[in-house]
C-alpha atoms as a PDB file:
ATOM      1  CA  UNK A   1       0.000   0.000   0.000  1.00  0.00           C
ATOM      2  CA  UNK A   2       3.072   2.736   0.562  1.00  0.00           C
ATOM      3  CA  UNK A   3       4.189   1.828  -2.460  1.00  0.00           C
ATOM      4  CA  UNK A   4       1.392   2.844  -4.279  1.00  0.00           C
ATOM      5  CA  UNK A   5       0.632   6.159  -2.125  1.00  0.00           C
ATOM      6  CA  UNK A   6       4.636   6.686  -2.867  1.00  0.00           C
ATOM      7  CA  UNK A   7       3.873   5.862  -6.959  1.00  0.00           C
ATOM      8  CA  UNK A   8       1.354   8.236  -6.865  1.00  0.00           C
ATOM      9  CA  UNK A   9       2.798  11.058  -5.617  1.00  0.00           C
ATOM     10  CA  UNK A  10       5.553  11.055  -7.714  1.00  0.00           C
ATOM     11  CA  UNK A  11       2.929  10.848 -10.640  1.00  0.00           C
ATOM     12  CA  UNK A  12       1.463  13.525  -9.587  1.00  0.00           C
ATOM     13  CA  UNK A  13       4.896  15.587  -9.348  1.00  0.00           C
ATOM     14  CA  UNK A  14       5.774  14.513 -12.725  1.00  0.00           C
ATOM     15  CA  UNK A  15       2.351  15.691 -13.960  1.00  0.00           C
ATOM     16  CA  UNK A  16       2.997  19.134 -12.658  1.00  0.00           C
ATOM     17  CA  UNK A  17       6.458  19.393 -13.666  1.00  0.00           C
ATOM     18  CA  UNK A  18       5.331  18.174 -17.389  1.00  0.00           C
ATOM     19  CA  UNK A  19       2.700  20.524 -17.570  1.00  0.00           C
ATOM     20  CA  UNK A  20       4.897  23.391 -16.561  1.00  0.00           C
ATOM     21  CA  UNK A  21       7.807  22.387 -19.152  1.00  0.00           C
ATOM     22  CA  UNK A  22       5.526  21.915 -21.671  1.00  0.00           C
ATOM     23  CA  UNK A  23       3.591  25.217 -21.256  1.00  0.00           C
ATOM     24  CA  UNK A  24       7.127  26.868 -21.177  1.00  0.00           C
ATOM     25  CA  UNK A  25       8.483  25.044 -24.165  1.00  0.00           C
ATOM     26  CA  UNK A  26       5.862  26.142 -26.096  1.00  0.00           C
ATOM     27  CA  UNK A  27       4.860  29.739 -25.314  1.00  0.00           C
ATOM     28  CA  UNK A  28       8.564  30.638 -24.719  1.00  0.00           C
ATOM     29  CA  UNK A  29      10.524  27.671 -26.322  1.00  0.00           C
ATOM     30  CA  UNK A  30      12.990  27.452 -23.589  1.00  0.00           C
ATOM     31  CA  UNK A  31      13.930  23.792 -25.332  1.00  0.00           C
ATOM     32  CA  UNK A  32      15.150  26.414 -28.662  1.00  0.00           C
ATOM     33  CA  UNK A  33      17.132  28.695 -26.507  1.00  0.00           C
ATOM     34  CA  UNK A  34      20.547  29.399 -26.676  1.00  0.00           C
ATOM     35  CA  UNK A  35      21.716  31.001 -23.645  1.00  0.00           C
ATOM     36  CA  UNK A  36      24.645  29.010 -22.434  1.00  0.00           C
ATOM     37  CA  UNK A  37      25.744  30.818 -19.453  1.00  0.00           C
ATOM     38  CA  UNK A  38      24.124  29.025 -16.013  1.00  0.00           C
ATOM     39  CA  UNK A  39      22.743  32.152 -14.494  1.00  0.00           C
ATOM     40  CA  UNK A  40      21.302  33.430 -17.606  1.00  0.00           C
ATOM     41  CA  UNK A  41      19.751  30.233 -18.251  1.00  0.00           C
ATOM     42  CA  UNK A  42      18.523  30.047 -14.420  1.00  0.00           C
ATOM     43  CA  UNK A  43      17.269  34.221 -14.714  1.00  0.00           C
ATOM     44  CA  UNK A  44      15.651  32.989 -17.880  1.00  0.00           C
ATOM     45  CA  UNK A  45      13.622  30.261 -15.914  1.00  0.00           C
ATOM     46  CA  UNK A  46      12.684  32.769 -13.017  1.00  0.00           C
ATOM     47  CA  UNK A  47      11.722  35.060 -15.456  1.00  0.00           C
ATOM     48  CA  UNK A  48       9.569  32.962 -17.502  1.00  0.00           C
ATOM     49  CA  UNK A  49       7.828  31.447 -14.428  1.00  0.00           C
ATOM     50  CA  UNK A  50       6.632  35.002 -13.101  1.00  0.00           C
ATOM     51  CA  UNK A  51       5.390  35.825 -16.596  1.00  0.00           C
ATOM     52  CA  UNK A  52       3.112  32.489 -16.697  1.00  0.00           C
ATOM     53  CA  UNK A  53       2.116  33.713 -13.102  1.00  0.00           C
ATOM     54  CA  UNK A  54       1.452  37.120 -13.907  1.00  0.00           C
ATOM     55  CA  UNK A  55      -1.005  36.011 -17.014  1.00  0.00           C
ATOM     56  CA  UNK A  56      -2.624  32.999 -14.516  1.00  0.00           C
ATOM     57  CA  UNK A  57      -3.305  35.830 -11.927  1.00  0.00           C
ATOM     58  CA  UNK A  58      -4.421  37.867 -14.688  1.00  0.00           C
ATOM     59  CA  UNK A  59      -7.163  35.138 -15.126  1.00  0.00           C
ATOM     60  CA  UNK A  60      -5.892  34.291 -18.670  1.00  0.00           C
ATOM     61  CA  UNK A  61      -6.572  30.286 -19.211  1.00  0.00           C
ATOM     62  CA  UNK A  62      -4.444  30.903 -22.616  1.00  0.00           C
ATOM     63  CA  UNK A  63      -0.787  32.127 -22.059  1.00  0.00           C
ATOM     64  CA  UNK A  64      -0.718  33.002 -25.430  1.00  0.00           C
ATOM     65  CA  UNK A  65      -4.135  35.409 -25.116  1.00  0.00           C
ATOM     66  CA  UNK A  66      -2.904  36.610 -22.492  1.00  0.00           C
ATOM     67  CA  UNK A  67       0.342  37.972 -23.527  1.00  0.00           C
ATOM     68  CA  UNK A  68      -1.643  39.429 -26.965  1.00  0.00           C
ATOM     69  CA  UNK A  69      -3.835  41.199 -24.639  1.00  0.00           C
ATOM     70  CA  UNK A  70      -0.950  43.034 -22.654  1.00  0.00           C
ATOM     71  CA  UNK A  71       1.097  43.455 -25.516  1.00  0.00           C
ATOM     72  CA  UNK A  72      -1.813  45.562 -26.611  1.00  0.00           C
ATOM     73  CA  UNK A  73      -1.885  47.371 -23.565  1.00  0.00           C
ATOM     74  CA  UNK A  74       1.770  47.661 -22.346  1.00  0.00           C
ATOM     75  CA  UNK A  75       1.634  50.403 -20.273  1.00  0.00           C
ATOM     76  CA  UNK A  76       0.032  48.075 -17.849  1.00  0.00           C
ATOM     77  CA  UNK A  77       2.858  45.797 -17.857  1.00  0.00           C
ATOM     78  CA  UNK A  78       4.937  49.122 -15.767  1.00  0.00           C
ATOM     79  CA  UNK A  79       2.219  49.102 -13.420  1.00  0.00           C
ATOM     80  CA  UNK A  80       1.673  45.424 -13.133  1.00  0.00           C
ATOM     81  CA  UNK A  81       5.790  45.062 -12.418  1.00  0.00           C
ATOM     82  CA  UNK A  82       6.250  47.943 -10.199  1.00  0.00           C
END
């Protein structure tokens, strides 16, 4: 029975983690990128992260919507980052 509890936590991990990769992939096609410095790389990730954040919090169920709609309107990303 732990062994199963155990098997499906770390399914539900992976699911998370997948999801998240994937999403970034895609909108921001980290897999395509080219930075080879560590902490550019890692900045790049941190970066990326907040942005999905900022367009969940935003309500946007479409990353891509949502960054159409604030490139639109991008005096409200100043006031959204400040």
């Amino acid at each position: 029975e732990s062994a199963q509890v155990f098997a499906k936590i770390i399914r539900g991990h992976w699911k998370i983690e997948n999801q998240l990769h994937w999403v970034k992939d895609v909108i921001f096609e980290e897999d395509k990128s080219q930075i080879s410095d560590f902490q550019a790389a890692s900045n790049w990730s941190i970066l990326t992260t907040i942005g999905l954040n900022l367009f969940r919090g935003l309500g946007f169920l479409s990353i891509t919507e949502g960054q159409r709609w604030l490139a639109e309107r991008w005096e409200k990303l100043i006031v959204l980052s400040t």
